[in-house]
Protein backbone atom coordinates (compact mmCIF):
# COMPACT_ATOMS: atom_id res chain seq x y z
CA UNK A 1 11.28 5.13 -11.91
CA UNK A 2 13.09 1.90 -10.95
CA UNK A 3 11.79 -1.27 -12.31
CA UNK A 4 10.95 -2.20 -8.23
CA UNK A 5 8.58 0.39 -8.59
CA UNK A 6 7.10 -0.23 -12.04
CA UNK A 7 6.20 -4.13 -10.88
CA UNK A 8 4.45 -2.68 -7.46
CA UNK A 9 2.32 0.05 -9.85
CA UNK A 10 1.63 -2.72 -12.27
CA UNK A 11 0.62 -5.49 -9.79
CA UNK A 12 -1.72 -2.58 -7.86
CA UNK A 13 -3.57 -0.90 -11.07
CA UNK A 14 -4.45 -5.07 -11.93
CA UNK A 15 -5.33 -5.79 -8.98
CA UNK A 16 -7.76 -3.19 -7.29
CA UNK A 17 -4.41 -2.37 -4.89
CA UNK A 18 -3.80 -5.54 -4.04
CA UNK A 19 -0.26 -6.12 -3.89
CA UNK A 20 2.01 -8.99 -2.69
CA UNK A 21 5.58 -9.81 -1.82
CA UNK A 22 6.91 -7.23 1.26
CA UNK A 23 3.88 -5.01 0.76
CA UNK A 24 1.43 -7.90 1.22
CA UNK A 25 -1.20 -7.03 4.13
CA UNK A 26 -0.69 -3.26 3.91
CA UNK A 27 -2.49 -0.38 3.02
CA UNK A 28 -0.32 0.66 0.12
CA UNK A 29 -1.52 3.54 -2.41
CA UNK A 30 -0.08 5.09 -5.12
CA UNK A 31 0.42 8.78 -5.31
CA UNK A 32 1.46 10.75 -8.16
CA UNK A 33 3.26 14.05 -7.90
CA UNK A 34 4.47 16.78 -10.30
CA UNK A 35 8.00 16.88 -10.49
CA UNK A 36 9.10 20.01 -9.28
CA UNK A 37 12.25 20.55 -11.48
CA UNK A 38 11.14 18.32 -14.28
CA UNK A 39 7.07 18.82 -14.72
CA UNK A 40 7.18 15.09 -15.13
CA UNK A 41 4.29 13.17 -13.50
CA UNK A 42 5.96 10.67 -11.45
CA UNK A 43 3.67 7.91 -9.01
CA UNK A 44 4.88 6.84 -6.45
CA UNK A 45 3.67 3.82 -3.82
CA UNK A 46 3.21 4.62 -0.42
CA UNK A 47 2.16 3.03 3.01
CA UNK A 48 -1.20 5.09 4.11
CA UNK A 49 -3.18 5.50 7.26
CA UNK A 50 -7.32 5.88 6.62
CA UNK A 51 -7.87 8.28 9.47
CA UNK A 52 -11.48 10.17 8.84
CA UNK A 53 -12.04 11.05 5.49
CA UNK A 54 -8.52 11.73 4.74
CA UNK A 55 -5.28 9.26 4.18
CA UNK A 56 -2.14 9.95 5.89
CA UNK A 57 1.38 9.14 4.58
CA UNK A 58 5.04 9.01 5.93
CA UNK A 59 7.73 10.80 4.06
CA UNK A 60 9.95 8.23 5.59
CA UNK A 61 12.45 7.15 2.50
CA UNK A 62 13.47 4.33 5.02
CA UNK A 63 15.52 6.39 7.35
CA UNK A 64 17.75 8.04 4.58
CA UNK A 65 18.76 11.61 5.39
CA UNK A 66 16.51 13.28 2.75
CA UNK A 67 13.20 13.62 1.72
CA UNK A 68 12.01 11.71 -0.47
CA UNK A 69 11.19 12.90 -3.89
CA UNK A 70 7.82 12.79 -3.84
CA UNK A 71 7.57 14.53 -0.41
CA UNK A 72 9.66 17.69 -2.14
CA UNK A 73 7.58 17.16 -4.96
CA UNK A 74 4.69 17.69 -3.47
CA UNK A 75 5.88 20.40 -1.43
CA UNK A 76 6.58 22.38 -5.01
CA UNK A 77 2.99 21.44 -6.08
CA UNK A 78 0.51 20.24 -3.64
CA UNK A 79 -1.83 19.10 -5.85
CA UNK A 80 -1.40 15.24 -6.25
CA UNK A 81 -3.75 12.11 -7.77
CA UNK A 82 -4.50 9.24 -5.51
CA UNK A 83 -4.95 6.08 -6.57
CA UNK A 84 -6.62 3.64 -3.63
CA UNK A 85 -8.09 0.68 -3.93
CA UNK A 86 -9.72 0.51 -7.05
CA UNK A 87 -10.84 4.59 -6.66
CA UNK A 88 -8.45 7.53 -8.35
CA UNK A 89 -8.66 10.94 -7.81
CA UNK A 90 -7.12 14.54 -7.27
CA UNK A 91 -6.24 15.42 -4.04
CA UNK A 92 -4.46 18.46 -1.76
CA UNK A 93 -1.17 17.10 -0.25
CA UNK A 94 -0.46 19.14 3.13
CA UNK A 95 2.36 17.98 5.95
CA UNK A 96 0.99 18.26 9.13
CA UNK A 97 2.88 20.36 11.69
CA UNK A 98 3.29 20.12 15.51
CA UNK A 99 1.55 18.11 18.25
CA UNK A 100 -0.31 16.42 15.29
CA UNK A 101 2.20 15.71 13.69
CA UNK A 102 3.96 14.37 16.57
CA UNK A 103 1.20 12.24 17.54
CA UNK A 104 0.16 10.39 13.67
CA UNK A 105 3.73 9.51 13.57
CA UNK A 106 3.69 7.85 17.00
CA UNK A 107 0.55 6.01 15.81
CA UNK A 108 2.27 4.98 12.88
CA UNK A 109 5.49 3.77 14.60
CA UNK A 110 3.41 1.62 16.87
CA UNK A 111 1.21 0.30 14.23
CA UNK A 112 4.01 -0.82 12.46
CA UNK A 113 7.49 -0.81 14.52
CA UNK A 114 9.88 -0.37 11.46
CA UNK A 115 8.99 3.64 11.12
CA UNK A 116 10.20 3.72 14.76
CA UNK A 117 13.49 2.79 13.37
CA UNK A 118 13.30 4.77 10.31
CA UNK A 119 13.21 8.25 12.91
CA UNK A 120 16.19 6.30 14.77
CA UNK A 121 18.20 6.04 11.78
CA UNK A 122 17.62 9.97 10.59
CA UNK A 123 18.10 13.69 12.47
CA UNK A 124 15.56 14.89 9.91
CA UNK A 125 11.91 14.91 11.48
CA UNK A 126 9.90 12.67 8.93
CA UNK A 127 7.25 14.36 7.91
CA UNK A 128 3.44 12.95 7.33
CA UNK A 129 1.67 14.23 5.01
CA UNK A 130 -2.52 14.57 4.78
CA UNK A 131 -3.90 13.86 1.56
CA UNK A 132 -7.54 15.03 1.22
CA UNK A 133 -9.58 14.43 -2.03
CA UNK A 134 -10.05 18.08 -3.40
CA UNK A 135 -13.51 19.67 -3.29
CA UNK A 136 -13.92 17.73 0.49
């Protein structure tokens, strides 16, 4: 995990997800995956969408031409933990498909202009993924 990444978990788990700098002001949880080659646990913070009584994130790896890791991660092993706020818990990863798909990414892109870009920059679709506490 790069040290970027350590100080972001760090500053969220003491602050009940609270996090400054570039993330300040955005719903930012941390998600951590199974790694599909290594078995590793590996977390990972993402920007989120509360939509119902599930949270929606954007496998968008800032327009790079691959998946992230934690998307293919998660694609080996659905099963995730979610850590939000000050809450953690297990969780069922699935990528939506289609018109839904589609239309949470638009949502997302106008909410916050930059994932517009990130599609712009990429021929890969980005893919956004539900995460749904398991057992709901």
């Amino acid at each position: 995990m790069s040290d970027y990444n350590t100080q972001i978990i760090e500053e969220f788990r003491a602050s009940a997800g609270k996090v400054g700098g570039s993330w300040e002001g955005r719903d930012l949880l941390l998600v951590t995956t199974t790694g599909r080659k290594s078995g590793k646990q590996y977390t990972t913070p993402i920007v989120y969408t509360r939509d119902g009584d599930r949270l929606l994130v954007y496998a968008s790896q800032g327009g790079a031409p691959t998946h992230p890791d934690w998307y293919l991660n998660l694609e080996a092993d659905p099963h995730v933990v979610v850590e939000v706020g000050d809450e953690l818990y297990d969780a069922t990863a699935t990528p939506l498909e289609g018109a839904e798909r589609d239309r949470e990414f638009a949502a997302q892109a106008e909410r916050i202009p930059a994932f517009a870009e990130y599609a712009a920059k990429t021929t890969r679709m980005i893919p956004v993924v539900e995460l749904r506490r398991a057992g709901s």
